[in-house]
Protein backbone atom coordinates (compact mmCIF):
# COMPACT_ATOMS: atom_id res chain seq x y z
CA UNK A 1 -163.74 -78.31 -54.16
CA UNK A 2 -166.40 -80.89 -54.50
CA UNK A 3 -164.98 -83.64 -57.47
CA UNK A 4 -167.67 -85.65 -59.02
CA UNK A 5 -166.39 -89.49 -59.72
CA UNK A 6 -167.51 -88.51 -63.46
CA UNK A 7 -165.16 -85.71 -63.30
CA UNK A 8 -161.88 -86.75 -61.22
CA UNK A 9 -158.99 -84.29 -60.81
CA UNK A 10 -157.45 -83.28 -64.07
CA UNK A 11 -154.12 -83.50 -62.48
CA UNK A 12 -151.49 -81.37 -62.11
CA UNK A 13 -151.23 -79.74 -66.07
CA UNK A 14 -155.14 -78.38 -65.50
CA UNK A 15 -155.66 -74.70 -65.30
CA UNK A 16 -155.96 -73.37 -61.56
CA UNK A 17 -158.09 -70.98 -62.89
CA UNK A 18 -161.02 -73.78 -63.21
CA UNK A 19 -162.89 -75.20 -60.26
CA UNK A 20 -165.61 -78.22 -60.47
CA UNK A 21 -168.48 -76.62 -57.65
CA UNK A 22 -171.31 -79.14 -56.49
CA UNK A 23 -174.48 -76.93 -56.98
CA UNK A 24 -175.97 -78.48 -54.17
CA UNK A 25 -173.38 -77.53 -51.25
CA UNK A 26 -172.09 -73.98 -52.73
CA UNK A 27 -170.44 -71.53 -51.09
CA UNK A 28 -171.75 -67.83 -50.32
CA UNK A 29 -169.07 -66.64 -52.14
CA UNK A 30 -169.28 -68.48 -55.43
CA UNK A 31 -173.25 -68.03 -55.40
CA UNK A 32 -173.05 -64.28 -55.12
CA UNK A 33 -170.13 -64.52 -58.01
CA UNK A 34 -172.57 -66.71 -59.90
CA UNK A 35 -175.36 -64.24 -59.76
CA UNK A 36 -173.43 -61.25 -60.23
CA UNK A 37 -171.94 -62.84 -63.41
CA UNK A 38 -175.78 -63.04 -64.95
CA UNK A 39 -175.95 -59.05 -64.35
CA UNK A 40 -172.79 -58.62 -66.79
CA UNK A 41 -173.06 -61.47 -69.24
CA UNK A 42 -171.87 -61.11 -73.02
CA UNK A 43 -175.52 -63.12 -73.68
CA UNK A 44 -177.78 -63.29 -71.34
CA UNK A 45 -179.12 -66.45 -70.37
CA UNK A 46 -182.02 -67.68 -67.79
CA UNK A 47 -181.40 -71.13 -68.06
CA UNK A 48 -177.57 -70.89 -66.78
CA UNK A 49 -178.60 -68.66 -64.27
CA UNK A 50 -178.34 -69.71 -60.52
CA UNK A 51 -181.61 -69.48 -59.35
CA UNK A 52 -182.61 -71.94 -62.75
CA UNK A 53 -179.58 -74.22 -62.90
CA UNK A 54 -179.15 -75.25 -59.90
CA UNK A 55 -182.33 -76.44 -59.17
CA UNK A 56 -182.21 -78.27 -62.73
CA UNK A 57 -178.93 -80.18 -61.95
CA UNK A 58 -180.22 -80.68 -58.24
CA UNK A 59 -183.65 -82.36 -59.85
CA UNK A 60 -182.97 -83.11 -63.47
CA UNK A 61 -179.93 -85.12 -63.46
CA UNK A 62 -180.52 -87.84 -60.55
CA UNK A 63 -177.00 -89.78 -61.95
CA UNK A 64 -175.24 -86.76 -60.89
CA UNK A 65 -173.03 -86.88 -64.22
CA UNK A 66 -173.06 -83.17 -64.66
CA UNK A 67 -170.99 -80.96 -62.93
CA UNK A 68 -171.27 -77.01 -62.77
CA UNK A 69 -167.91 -75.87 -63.78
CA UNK A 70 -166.52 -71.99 -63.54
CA UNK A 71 -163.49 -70.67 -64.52
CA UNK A 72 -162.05 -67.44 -62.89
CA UNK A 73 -159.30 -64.71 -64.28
CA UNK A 74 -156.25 -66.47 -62.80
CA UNK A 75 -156.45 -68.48 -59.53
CA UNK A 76 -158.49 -66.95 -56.79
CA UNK A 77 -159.38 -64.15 -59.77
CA UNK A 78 -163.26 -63.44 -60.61
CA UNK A 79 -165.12 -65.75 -62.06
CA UNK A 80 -165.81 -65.66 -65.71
CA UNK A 81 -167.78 -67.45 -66.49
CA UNK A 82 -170.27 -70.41 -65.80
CA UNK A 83 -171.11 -73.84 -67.86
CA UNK A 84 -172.38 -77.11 -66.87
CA UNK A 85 -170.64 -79.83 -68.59
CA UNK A 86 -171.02 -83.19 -68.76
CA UNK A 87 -169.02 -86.58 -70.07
CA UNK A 88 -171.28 -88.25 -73.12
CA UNK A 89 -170.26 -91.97 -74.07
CA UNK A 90 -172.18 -91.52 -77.51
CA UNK A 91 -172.24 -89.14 -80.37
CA UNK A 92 -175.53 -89.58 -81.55
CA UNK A 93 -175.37 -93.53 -82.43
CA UNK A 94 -171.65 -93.63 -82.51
CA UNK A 95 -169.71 -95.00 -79.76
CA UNK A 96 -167.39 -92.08 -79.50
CA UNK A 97 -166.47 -90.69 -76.13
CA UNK A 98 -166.92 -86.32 -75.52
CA UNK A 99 -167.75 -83.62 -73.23
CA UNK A 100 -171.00 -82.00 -74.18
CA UNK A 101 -172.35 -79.14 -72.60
CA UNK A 102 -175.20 -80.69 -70.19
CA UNK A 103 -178.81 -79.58 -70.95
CA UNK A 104 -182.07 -81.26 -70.12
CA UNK A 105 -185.54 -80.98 -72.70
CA UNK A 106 -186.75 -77.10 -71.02
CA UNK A 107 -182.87 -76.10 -71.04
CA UNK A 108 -183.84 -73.74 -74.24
CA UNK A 109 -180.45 -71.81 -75.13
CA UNK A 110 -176.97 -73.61 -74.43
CA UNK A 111 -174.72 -70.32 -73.74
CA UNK A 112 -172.68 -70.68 -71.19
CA UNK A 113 -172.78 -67.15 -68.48
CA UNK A 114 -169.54 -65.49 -69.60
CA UNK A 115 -168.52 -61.98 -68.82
CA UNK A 116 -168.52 -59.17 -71.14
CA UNK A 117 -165.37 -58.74 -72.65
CA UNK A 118 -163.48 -62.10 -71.23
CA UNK A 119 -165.60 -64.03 -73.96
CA UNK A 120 -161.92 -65.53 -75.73
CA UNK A 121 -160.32 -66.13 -72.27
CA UNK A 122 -163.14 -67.72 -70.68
CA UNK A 123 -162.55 -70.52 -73.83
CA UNK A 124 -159.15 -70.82 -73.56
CA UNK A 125 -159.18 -71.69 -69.65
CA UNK A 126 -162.24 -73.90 -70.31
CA UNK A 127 -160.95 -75.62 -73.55
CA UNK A 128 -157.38 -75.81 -72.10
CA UNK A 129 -158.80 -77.29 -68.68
CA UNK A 130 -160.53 -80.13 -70.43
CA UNK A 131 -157.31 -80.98 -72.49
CA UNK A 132 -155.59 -81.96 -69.35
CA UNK A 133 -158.47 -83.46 -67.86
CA UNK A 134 -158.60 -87.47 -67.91
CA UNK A 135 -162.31 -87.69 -68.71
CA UNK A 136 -162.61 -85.55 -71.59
CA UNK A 137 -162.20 -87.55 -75.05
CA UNK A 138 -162.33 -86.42 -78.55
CA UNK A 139 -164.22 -82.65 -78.59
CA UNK A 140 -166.47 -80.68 -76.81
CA UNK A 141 -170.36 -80.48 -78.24
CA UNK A 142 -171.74 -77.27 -77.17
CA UNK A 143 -175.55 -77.47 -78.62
CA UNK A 144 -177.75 -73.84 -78.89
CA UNK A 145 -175.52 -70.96 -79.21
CA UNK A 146 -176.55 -68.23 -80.59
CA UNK A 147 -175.05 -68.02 -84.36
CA UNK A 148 -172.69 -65.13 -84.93
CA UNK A 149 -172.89 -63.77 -81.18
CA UNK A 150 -169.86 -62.63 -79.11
CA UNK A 151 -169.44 -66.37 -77.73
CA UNK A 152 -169.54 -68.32 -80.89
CA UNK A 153 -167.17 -65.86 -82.95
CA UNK A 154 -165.24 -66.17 -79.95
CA UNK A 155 -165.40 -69.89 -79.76
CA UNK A 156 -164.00 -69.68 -83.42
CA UNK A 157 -161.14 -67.69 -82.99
CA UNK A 158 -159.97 -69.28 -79.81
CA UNK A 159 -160.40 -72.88 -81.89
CA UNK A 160 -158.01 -71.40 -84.73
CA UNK A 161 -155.46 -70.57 -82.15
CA UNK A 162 -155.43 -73.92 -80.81
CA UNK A 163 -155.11 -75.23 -84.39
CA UNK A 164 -158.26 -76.65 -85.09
CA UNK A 165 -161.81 -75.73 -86.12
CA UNK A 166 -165.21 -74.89 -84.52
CA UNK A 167 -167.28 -77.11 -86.69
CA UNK A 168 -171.09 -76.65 -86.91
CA UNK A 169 -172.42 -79.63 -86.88
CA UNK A 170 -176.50 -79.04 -86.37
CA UNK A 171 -178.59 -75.66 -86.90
CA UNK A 172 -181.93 -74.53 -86.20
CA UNK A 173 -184.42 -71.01 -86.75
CA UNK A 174 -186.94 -70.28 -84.15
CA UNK A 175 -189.58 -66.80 -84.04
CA UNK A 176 -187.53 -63.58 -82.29
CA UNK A 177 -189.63 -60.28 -81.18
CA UNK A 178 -186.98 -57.72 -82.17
CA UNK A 179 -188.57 -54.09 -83.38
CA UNK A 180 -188.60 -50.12 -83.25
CA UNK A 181 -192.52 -50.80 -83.73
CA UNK A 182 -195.04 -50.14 -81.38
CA UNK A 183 -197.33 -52.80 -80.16
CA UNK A 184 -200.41 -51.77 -82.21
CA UNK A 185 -198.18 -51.27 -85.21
CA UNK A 186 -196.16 -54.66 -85.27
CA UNK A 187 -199.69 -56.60 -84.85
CA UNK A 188 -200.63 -54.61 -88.17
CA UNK A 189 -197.57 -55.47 -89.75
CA UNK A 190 -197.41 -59.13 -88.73
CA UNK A 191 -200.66 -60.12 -89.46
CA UNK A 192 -202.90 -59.73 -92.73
CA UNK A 193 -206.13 -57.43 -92.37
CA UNK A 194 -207.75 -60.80 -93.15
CA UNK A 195 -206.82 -62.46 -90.20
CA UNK A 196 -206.40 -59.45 -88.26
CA UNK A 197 -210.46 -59.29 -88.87
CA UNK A 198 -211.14 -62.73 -88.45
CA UNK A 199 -209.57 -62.60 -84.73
CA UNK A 200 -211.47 -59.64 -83.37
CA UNK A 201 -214.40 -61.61 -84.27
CA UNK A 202 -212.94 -64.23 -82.12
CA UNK A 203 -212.79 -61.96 -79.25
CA UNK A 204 -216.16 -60.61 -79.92
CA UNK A 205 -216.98 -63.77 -79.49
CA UNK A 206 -215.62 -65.21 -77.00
CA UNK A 207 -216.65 -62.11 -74.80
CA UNK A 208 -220.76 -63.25 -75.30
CA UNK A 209 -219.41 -66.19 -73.44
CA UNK A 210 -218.71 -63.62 -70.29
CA UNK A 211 -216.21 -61.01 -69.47
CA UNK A 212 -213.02 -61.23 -70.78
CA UNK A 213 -209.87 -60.08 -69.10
CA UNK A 214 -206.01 -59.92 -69.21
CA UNK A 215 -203.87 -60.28 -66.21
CA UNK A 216 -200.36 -59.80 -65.56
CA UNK A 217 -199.04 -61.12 -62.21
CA UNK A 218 -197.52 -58.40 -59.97
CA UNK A 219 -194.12 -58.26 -57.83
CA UNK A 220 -195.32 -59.25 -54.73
CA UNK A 221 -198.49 -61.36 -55.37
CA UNK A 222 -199.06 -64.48 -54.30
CA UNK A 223 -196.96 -67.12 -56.76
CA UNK A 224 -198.39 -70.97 -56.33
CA UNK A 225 -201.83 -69.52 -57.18
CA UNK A 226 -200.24 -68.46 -60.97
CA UNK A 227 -198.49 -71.93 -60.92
CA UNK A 228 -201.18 -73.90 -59.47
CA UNK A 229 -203.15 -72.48 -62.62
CA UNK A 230 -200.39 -72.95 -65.65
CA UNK A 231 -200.01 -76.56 -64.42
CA UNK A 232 -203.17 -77.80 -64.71
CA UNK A 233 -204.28 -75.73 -67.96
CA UNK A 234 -201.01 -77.52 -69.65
CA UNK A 235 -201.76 -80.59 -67.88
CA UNK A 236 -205.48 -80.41 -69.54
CA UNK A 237 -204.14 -80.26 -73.02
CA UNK A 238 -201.74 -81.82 -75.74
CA UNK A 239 -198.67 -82.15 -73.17
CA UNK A 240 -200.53 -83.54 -70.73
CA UNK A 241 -201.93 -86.42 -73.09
CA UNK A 242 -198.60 -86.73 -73.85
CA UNK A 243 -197.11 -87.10 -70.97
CA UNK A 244 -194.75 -84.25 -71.32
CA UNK A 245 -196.72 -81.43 -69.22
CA UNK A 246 -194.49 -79.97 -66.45
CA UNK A 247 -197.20 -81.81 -63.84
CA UNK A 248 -196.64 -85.21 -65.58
CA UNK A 249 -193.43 -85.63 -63.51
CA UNK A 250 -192.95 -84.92 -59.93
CA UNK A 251 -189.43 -83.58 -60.81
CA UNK A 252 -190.40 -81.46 -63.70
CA UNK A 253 -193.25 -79.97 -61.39
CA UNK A 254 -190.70 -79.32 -58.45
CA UNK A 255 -188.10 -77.67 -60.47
CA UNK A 256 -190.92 -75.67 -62.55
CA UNK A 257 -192.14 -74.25 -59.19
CA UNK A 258 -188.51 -73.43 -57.57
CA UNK A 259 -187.20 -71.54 -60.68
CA UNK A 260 -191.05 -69.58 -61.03
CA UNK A 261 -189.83 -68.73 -57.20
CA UNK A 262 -186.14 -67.88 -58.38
CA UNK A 263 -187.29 -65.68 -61.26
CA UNK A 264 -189.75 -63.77 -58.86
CA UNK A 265 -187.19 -63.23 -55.91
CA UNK A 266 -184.67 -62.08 -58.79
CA UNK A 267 -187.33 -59.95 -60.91
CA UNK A 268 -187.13 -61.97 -63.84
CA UNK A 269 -190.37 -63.13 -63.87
CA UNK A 270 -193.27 -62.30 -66.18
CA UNK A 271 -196.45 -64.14 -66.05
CA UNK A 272 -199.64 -63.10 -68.30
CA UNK A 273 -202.96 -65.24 -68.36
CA UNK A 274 -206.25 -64.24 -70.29
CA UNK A 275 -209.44 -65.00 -68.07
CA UNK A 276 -213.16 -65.97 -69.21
CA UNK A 277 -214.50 -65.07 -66.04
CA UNK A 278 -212.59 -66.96 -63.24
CA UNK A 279 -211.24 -69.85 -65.80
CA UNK A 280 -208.23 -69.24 -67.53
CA UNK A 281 -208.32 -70.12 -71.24
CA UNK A 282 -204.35 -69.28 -71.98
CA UNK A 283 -200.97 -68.06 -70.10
CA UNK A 284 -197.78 -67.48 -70.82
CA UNK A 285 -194.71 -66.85 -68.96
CA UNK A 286 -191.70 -64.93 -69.66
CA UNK A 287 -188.34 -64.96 -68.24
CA UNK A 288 -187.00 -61.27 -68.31
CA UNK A 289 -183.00 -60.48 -68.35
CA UNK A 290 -181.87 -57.56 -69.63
CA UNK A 291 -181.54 -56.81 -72.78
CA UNK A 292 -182.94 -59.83 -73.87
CA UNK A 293 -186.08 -61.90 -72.88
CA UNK A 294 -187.45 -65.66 -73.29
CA UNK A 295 -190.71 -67.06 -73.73
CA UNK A 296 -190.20 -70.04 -71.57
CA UNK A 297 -194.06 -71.50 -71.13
CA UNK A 298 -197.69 -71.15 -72.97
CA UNK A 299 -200.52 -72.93 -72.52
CA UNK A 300 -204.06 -72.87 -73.24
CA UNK A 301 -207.43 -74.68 -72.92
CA UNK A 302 -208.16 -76.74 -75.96
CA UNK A 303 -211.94 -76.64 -75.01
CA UNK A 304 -211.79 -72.89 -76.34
CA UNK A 305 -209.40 -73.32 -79.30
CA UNK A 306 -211.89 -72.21 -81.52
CA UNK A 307 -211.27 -68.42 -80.14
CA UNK A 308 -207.92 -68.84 -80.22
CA UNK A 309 -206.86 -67.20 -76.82
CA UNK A 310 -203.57 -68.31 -77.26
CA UNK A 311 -203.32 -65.72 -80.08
CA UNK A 312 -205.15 -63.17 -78.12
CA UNK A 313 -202.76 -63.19 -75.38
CA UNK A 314 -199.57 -63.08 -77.47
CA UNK A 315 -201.46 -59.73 -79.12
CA UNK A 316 -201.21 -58.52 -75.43
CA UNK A 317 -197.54 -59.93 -74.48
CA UNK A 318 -196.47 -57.32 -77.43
CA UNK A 319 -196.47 -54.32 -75.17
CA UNK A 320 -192.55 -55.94 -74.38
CA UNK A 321 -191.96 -53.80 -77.49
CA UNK A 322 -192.59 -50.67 -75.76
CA UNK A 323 -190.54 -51.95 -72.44
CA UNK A 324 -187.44 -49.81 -72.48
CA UNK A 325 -185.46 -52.63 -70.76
CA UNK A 326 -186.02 -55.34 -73.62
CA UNK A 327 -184.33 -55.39 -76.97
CA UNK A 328 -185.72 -58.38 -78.30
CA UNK A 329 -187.47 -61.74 -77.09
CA UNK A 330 -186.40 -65.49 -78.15
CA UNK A 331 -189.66 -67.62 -78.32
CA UNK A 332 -188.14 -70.67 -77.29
CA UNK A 333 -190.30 -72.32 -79.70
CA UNK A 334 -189.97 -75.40 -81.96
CA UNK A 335 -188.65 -73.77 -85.62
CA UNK A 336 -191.46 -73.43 -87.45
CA UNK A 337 -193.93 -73.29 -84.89
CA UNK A 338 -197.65 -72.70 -86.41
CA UNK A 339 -198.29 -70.05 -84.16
CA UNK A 340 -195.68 -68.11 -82.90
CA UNK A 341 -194.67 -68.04 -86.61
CA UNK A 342 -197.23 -66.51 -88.03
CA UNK A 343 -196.94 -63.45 -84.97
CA UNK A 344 -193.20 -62.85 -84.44
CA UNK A 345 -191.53 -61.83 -87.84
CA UNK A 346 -187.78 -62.13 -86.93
CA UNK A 347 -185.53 -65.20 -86.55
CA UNK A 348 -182.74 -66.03 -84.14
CA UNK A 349 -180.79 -68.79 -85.67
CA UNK A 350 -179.01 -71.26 -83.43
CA UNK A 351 -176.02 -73.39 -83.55
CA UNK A 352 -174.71 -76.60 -82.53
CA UNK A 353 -170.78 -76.59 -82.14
CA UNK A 354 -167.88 -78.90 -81.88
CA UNK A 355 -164.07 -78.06 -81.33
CA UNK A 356 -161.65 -80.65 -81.01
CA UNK A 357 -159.62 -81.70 -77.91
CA UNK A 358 -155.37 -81.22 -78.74
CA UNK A 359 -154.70 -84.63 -78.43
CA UNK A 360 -153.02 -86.31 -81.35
CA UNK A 361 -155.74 -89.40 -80.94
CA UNK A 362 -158.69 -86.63 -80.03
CA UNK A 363 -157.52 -84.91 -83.44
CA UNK A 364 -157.77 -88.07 -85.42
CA UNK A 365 -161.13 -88.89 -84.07
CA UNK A 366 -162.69 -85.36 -84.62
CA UNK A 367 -161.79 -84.75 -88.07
CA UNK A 368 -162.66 -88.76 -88.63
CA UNK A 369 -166.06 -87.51 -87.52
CA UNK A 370 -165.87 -84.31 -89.18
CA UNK A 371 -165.83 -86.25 -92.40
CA UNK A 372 -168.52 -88.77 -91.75
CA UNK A 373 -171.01 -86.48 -90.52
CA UNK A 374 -170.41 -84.29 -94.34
CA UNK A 375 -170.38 -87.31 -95.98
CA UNK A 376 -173.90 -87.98 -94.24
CA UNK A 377 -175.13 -84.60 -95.39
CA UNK A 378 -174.54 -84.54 -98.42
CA UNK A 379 -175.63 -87.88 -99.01
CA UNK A 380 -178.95 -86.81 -97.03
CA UNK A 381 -179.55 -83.74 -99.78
CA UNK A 382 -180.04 -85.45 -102.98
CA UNK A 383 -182.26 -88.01 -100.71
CA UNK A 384 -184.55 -84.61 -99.45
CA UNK A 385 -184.70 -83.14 -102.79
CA UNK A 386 -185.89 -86.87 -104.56
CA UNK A 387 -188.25 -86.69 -101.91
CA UNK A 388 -189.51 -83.15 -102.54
CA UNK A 389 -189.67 -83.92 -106.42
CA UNK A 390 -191.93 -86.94 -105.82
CA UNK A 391 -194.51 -84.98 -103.19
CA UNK A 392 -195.29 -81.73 -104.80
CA UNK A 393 -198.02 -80.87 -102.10
């Protein structure tokens, strides 16, 4: 076992059943356990999936404070589950020492990979490990899980049997594709006739300007052409400007490309474009996984906004309503997005969670926390609602 001097040897009270794995020198054996855990996860999950994680903790954390942690059914039993963790100095501005579960800005959903079924003992083992471990102060932060799914009702029951709570400190709403509709009929129920008008105009158009097509990458075909394409078009626009495309950093751009190639080799991946001729004026790109999907990445070419091909590609990525494999779809999208919005009716609501360490002193520091942060909420209510008297627009 590969220790991390961030995460030293919990000593001889830790669970056996927990092992600290450096992603970047793992063994056959735990990689095929990792990926075989994605095929029978309570909630699926690209972004804790091998062929995505480990290239983000490889490229994305260059301090090397994170640590991929799984936790198997009894020593030498099957692994469980899979979460990166990492230890945080600072709760928001406060000084207060934690374990938080380790994400970076594209790391969109914060489940960990936990088998079906082992959901309550996979937090038990995990919560019970970090008790006896030497790093871990106060609580553990677990941001983005999905509210009211098998892991956070599990999370909850496994906190009330260690005699504490599973506080909620932070959520959020983003747009969900989730319907017995078909394609044509979800577009005519998601959009008024109005606008529904107003956009085949668009596309009538756009298509003076030369012919239009819609292209969906194929198993097999050629990948760094796709990629080579998505970069720049998101480099052209906002992000780019911004300096938050995936090109604007050499290590965003190398572990963009290796987890396109993951997705591929595993099947996962689903990459759409719309085409004026040879130029491509939008793409998207999906990460399939059974029964679920994510929107990872969109783009388009701000030269062309006026025919919103954004839009007219997300009227084509609908047919995943009629793919027999895919329940429903998390955006990945900001909450409230303008446009994704206005197209996807349904809302997956996500939460932020912390459950205390059982620690006397951890104890006393999470519910001192617990207190401040509702004391900070409700003072920050009556301060919204002044605010939303005095601006009536």
């Amino acid at each position: 076992m590969t220790v991390h001097p961030a995460f030293p040897a919990a000593g001889p009270a830790a669970p056996l059943a927990v092992r600290v794995v450096d992603p970047l020198s793992l063994s056959d054996e735990l990689a095929a356990a990792w990926d075989a855990l994605a095929a029978d996860a309570s909630e699926p999950n690209p972004f804790a999936e091998r062929w995505c994680l480990q290239s983000a903790l490889h490229l994305l954390d260059p301090k090397r404070q994170a640590r991929l942690v799984m936790v198997r059914d009894g020593e030498g039993g099957a692994v469980i589950g899979v979460m990166p963790l990492a230890p945080a100095l600072h709760y928001g501005r406060l000084p207060l020492r934690h374990v938080a579960g380790w994400a970076h800005p594209n790391h969109f959903h914060g489940a960990p990979l936990v088998r079906a079924g082992f959901e309550g003992l996979f937090w038990s083992i995990l919560l019970g490990w970090c008790d006896a471990a030497t790093w871990a102060k106060t609580l553990v932060h677990i941001p983005r899980l999905t509210e009211d799914g098998p892991l956070h009702r599990k999370l909850i029951e496994v906190a009330h049997m260690r005699g504490g709570d599973a506080e909620v400190v932070h959520h959020e709403e983003r747009a969900l594709l989730e319907s017995d509709l078909s394609p044509d009929a979800y577009w005519d129920a998601a959009m008024r006739a109005k606008k529904r008008k107003e956009l085949r105009r668009q596309a009538n158009r756009l298509a003076e300007e030369g012919a239009i097509v819609i292209r969906r990458r194929q198993a097999g075909e050629a990948l760094d052409p796709w990629l080579d394409a998505f970069l720049a078009l998101e480099a052209r626009g906002w992000k780019g400007r911004a300096g938050s495309a995936l090109a604007s950093h050499g290590d965003t751009e190398a572990w963009f490309r290796a987890i396109s190639a993951g997705a591929a080799e595993a099947g996962k991946l689903d990459m759409r474009a719309l085409y004026l001729g040879e130029r491509p004026l939008a793409m998207l790109i999906n990460f399939l996984c059974p029964p679920g999907g994510f929107s990872f990445k969109t783009a388009f070419d701000e030269e062309y906004a006026r025919f919103s091909p954004g839009v007219l590609l997300q009227q084509a990525n609908l047919d995943l309503l009629g793919d027999d494999r895919i329940d429903w779809v998390d955006s990945c999208a900001a909450p409230g997005h303008p446009m994704i919005d206005s197209i996807w009716r349904e809302r997956r609501r996500l939460v932020w969670v912390n459950v205390p360490l059982s620690a006397a002193g951890d104890r006393w520091r999470f519910h001192a926390l617990a207190r401040a942060e509702k004391l900070w909420r409700r003072w920050k209510r009556p301060a919204a609602k002044v605010g939303q008297e005095q601006d009536p627009s």
